[in-house]
PDB file of N, CA and C in Angstrom:
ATOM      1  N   UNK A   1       0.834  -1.191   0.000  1.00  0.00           N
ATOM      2  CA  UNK A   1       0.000   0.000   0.000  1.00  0.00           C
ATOM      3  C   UNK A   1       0.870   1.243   0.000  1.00  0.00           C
ATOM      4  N   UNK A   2       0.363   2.528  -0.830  1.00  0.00           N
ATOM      5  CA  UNK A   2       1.283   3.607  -0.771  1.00  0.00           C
ATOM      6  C   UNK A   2      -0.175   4.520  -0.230  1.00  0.00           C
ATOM      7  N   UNK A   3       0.743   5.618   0.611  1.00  0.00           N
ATOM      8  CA  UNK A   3      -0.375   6.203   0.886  1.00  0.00           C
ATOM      9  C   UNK A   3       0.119   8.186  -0.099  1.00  0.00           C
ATOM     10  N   UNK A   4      -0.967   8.609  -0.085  1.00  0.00           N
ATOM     11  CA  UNK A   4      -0.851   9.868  -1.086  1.00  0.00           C
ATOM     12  C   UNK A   4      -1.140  10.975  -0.329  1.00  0.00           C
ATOM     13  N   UNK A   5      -0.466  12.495  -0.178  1.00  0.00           N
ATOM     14  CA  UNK A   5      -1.009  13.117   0.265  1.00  0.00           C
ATOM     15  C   UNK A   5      -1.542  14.063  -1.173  1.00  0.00           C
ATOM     16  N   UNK A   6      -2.703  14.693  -1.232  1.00  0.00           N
ATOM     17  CA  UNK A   6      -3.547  15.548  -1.762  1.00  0.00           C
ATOM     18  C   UNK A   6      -3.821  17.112  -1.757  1.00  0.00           C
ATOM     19  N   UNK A   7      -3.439  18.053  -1.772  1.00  0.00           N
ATOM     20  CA  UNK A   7      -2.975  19.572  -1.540  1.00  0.00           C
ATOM     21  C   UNK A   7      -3.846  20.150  -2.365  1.00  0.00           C
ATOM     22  N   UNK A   8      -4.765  21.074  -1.928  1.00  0.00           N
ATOM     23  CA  UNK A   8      -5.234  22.150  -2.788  1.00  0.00           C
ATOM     24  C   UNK A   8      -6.688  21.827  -3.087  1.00  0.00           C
ATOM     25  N   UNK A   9      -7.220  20.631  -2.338  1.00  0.00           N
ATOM     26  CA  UNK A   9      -8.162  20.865  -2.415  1.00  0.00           C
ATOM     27  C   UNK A   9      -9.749  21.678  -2.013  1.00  0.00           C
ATOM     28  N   UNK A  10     -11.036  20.630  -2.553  1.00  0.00           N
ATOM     29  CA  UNK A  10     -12.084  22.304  -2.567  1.00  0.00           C
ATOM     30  C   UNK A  10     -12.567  22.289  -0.892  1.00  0.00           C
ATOM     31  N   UNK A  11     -13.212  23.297  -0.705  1.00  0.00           N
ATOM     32  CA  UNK A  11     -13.671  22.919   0.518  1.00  0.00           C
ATOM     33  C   UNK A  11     -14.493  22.088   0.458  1.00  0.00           C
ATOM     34  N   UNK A  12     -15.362  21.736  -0.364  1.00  0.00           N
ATOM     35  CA  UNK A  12     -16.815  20.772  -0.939  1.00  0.00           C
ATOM     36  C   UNK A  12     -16.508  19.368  -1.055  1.00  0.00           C
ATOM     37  N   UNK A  13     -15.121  18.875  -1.257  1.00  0.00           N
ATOM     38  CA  UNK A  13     -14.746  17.926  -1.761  1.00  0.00           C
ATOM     39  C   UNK A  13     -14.410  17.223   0.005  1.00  0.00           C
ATOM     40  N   UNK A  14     -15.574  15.573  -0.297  1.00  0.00           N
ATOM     41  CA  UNK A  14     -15.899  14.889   0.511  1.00  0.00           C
ATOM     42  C   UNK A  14     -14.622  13.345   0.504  1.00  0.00           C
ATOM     43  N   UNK A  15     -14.778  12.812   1.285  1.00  0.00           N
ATOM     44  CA  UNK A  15     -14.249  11.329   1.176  1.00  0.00           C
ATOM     45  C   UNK A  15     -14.529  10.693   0.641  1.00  0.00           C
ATOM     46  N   UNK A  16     -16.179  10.840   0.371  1.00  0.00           N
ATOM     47  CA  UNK A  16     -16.805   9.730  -0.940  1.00  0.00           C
ATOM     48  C   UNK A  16     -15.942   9.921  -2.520  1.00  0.00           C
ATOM     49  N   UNK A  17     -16.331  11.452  -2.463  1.00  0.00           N
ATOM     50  CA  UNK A  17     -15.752  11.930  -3.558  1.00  0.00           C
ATOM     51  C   UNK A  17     -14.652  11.832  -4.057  1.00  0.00           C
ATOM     52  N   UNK A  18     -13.553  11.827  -3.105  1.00  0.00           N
ATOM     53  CA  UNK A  18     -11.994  11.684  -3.372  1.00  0.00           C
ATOM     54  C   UNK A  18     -12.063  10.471  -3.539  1.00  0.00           C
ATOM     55  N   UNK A  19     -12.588   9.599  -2.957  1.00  0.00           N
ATOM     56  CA  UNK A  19     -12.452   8.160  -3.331  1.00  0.00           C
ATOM     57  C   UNK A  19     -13.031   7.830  -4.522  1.00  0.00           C
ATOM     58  N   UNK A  20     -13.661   8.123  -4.882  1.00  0.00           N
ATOM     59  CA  UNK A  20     -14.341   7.966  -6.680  1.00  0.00           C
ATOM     60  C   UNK A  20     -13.200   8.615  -7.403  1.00  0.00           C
ATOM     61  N   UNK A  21     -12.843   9.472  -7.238  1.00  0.00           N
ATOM     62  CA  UNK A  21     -11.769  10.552  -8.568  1.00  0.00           C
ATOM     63  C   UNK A  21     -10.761   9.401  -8.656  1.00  0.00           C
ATOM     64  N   UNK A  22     -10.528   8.910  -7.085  1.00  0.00           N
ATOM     65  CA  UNK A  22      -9.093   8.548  -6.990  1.00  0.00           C
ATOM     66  C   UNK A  22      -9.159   6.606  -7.810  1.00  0.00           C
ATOM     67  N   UNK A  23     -10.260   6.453  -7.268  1.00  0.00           N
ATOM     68  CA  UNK A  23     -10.611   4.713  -7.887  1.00  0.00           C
ATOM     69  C   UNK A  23     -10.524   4.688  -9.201  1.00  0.00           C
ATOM     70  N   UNK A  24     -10.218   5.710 -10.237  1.00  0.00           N
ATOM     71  CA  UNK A  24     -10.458   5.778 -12.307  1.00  0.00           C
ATOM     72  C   UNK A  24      -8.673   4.884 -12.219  1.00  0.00           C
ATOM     73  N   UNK A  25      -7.672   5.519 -11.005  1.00  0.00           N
ATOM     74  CA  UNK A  25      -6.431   4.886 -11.428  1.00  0.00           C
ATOM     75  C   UNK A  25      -6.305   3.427 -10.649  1.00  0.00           C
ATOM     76  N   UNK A  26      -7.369   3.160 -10.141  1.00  0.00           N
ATOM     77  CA  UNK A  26      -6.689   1.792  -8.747  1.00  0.00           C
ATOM     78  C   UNK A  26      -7.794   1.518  -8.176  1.00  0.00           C
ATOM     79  N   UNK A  27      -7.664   0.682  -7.174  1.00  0.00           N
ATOM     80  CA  UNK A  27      -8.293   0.601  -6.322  1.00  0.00           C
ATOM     81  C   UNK A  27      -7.685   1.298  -4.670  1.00  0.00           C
ATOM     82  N   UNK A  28      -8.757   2.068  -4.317  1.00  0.00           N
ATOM     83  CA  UNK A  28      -8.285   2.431  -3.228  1.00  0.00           C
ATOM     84  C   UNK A  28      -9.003   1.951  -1.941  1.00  0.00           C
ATOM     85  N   UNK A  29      -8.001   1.961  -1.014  1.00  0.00           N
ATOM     86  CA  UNK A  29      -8.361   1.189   0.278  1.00  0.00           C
ATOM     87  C   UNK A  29      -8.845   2.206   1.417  1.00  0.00           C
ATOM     88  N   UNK A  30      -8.246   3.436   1.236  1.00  0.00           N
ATOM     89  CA  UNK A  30      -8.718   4.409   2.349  1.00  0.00           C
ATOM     90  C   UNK A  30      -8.357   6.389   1.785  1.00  0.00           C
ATOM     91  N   UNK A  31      -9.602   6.752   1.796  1.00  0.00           N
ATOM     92  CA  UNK A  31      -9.716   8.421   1.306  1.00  0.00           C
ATOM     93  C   UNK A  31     -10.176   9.306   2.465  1.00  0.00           C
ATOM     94  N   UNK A  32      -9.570  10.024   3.041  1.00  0.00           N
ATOM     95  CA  UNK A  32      -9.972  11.097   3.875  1.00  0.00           C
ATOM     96  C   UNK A  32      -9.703  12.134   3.847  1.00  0.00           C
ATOM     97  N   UNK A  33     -10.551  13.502   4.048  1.00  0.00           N
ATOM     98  CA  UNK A  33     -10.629  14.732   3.773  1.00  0.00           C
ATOM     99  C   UNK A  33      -9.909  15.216   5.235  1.00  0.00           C
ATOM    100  N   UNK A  34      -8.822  15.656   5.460  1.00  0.00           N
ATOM    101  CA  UNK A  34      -8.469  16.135   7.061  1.00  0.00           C
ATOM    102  C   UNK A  34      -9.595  17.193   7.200  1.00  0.00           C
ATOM    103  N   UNK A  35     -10.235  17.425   8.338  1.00  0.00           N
ATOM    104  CA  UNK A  35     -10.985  18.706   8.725  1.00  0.00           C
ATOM    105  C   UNK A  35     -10.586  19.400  10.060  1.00  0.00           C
ATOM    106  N   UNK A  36     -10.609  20.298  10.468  1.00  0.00           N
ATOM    107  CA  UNK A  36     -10.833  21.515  11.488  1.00  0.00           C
ATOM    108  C   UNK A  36     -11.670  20.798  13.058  1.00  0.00           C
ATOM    109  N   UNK A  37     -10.595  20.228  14.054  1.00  0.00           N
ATOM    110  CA  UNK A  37     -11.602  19.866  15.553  1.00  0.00           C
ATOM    111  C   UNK A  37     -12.615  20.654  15.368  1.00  0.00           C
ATOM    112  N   UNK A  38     -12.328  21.984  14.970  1.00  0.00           N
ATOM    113  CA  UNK A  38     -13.370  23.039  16.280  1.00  0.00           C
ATOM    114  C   UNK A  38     -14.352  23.234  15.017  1.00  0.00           C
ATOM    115  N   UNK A  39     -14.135  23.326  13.903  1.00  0.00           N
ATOM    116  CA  UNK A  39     -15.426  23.977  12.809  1.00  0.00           C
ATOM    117  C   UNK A  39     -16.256  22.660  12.110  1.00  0.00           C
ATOM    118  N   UNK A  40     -15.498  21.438  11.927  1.00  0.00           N
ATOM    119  CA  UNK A  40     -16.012  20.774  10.883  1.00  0.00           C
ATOM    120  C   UNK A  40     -15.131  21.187   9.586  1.00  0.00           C
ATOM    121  N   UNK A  41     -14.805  22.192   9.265  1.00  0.00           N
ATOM    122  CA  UNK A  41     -14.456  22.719   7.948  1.00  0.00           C
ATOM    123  C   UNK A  41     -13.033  21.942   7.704  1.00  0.00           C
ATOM    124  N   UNK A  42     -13.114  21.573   5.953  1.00  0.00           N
ATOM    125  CA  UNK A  42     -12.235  20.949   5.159  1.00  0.00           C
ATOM    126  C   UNK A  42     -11.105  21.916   5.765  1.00  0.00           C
ATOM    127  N   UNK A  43      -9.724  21.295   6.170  1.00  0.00           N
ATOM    128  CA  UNK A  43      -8.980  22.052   5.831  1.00  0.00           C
ATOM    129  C   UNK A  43      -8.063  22.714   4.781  1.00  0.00           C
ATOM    130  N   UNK A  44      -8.347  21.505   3.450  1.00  0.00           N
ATOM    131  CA  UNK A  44      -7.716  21.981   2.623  1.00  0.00           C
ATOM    132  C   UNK A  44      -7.051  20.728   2.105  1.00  0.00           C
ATOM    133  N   UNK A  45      -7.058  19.513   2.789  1.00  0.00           N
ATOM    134  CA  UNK A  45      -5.771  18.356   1.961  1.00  0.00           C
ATOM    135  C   UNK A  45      -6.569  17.382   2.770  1.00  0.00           C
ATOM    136  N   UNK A  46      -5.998  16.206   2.003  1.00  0.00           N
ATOM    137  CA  UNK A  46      -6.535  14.853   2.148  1.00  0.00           C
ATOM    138  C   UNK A  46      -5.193  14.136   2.175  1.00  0.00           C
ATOM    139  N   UNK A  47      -5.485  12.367   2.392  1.00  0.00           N
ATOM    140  CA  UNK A  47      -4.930  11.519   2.016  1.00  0.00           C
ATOM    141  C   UNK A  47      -5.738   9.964   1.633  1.00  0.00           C
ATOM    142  N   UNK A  48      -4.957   9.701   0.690  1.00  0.00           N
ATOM    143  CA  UNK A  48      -5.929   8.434  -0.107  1.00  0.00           C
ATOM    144  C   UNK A  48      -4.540   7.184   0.213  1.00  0.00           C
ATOM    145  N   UNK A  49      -5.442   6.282   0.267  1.00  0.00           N
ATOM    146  CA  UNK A  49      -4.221   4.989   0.805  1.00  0.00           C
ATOM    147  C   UNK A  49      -4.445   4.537  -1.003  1.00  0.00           C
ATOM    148  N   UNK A  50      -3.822   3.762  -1.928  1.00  0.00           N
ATOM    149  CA  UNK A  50      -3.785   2.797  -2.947  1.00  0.00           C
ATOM    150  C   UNK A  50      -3.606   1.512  -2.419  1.00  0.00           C
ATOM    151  N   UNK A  51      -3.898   0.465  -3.649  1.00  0.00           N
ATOM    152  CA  UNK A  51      -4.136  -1.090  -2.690  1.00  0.00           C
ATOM    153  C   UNK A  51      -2.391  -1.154  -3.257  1.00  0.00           C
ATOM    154  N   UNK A  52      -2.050  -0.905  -4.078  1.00  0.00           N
ATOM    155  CA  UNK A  52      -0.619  -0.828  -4.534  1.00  0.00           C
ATOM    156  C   UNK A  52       0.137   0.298  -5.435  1.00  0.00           C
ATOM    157  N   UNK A  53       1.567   0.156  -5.188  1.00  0.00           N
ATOM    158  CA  UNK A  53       2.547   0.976  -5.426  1.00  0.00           C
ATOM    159  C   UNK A  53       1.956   1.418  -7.254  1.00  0.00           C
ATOM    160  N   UNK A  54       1.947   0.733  -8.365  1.00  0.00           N
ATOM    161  CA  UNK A  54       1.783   1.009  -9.527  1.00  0.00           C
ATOM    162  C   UNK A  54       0.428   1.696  -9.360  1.00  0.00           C
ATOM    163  N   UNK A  55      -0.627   1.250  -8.808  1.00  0.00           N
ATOM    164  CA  UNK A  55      -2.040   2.497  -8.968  1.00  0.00           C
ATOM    165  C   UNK A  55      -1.535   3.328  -8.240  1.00  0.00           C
ATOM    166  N   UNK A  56      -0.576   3.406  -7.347  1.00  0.00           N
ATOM    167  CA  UNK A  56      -0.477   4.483  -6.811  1.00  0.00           C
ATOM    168  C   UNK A  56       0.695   5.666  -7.943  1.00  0.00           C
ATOM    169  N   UNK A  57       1.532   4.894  -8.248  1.00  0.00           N
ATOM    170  CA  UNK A  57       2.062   5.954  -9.114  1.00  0.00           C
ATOM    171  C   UNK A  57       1.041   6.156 -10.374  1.00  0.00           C
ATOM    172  N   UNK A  58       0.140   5.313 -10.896  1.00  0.00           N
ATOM    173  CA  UNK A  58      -0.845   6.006 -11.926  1.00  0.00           C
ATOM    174  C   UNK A  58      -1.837   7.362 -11.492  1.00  0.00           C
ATOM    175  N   UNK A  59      -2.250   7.195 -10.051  1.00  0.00           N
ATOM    176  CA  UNK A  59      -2.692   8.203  -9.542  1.00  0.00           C
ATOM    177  C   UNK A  59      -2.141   9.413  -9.486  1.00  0.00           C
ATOM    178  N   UNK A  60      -0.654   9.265  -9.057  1.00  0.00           N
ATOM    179  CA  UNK A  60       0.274  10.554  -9.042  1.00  0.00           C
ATOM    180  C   UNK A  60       0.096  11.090 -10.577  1.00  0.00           C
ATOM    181  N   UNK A  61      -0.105  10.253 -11.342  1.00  0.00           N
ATOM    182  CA  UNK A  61       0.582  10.872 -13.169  1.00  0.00           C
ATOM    183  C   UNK A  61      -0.911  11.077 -13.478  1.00  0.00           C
ATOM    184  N   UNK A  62      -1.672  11.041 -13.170  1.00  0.00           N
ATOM    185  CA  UNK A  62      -3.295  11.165 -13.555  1.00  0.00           C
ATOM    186  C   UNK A  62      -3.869  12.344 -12.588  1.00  0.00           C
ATOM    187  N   UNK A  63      -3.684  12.753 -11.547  1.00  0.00           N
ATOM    188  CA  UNK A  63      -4.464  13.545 -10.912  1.00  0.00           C
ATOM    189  C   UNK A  63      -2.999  14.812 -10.380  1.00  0.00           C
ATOM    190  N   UNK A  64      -1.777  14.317 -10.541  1.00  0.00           N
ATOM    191  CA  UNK A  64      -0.952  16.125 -10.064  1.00  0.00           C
ATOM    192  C   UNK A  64      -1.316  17.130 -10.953  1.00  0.00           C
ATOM    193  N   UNK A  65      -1.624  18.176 -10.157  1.00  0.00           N
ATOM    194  CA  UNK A  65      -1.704  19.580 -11.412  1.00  0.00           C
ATOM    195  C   UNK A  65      -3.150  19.748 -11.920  1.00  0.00           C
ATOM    196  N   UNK A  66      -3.927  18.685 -11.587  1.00  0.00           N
ATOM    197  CA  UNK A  66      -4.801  18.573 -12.439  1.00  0.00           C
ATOM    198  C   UNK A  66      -6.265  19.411 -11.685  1.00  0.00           C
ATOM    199  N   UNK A  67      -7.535  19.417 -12.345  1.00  0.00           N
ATOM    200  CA  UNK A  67      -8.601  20.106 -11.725  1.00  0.00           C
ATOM    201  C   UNK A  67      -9.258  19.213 -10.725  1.00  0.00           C
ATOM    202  N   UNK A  68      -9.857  18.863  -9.774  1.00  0.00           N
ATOM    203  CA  UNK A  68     -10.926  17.859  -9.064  1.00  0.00           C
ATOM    204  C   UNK A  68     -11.789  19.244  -8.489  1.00  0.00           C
ATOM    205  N   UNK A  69     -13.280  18.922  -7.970  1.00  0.00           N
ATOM    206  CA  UNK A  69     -13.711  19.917  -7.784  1.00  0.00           C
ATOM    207  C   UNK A  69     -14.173  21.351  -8.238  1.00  0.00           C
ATOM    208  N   UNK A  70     -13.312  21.674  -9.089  1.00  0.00           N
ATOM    209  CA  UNK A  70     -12.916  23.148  -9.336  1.00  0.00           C
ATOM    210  C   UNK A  70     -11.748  23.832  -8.853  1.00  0.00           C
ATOM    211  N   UNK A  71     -10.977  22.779  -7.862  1.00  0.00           N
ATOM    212  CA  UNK A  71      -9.385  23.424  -7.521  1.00  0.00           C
ATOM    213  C   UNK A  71      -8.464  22.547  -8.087  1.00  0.00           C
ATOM    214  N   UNK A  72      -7.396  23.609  -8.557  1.00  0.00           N
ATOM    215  CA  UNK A  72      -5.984  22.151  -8.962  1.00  0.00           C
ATOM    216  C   UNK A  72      -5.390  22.058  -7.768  1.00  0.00           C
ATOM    217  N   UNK A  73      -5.547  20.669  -8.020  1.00  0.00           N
ATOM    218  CA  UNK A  73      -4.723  19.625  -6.429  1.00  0.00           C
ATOM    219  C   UNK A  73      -2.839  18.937  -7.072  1.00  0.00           C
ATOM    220  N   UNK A  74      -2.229  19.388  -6.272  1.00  0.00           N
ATOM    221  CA  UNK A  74      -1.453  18.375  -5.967  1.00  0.00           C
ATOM    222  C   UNK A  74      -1.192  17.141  -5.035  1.00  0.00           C
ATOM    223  N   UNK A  75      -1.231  16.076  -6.001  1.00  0.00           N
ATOM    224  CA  UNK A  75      -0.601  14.783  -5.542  1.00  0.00           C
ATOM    225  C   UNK A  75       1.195  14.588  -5.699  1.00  0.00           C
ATOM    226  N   UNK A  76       1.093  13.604  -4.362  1.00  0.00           N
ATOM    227  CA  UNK A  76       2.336  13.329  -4.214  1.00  0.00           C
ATOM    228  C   UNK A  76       2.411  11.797  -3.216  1.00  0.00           C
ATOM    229  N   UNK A  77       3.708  11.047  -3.095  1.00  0.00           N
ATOM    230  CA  UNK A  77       3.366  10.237  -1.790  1.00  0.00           C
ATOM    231  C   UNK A  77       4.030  11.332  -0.450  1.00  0.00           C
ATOM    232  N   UNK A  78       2.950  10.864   0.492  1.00  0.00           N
ATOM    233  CA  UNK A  78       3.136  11.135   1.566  1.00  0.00           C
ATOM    234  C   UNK A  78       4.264  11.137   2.341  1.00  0.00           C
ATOM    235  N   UNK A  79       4.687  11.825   2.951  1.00  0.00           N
ATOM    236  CA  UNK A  79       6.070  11.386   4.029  1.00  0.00           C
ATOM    237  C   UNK A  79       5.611  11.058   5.361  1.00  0.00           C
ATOM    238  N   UNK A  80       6.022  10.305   6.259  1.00  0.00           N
ATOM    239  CA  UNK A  80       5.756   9.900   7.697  1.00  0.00           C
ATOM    240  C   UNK A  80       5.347  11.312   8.205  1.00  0.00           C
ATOM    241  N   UNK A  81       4.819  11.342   9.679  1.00  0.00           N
ATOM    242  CA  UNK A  81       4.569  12.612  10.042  1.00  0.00           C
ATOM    243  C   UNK A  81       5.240  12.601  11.043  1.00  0.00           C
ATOM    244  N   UNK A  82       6.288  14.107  11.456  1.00  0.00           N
ATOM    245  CA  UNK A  82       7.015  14.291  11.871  1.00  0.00           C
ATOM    246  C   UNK A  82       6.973  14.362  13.437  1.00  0.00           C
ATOM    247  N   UNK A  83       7.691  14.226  14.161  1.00  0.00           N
ATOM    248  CA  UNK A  83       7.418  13.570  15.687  1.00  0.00           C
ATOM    249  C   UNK A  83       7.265  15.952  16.273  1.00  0.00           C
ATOM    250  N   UNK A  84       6.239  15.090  17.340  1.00  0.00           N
ATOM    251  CA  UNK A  84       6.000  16.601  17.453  1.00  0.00           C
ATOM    252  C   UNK A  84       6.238  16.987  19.606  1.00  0.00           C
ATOM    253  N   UNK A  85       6.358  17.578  19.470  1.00  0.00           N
ATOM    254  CA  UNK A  85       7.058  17.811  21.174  1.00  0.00           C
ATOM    255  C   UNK A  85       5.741  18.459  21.649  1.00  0.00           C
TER     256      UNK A  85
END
């Protein structure tokens, strides 16, 4: 499994949704919209898990730069998240 992070997206744009855009390259195992504790509100980026490394690089070459929503998103893979004090 590779997991993807997602940048730039709309505020409108749901988990269902990312998971449909993202399923045209793969199958995906897990899509989530990060949101805001205190508002509910999108913050702006997601991450989509792929069931494997090749849909996952078809995803990268199919959706960076590109429109979803009405915003251009960048894709990329994810990096670990950084240890926080």
């Amino acid at each position: 499994m590779k997991k993807l992070f997602i940048g730039g997206i709309s505020w409108g744009t749901t988990d269902e949704s990312l998971a449909a855009a993202f399923s045209q390259a793969g199958a995906v195992s897990s899509a989530v919209v990060i949101k805001d504790k205190m508002t509910g509100r999108s913050k702006g980026f997601g991450f989509v898990e792929m069931t494997n490394d090749e849909e996952a690089d078809a995803a990268i070459a199919m959706w960076n730069n590109q429109e979803l929503d009405g915003r251009r998103i960048v894709v990329n893979e994810a990096r670990p998240m950084e240890k926080r004090f």
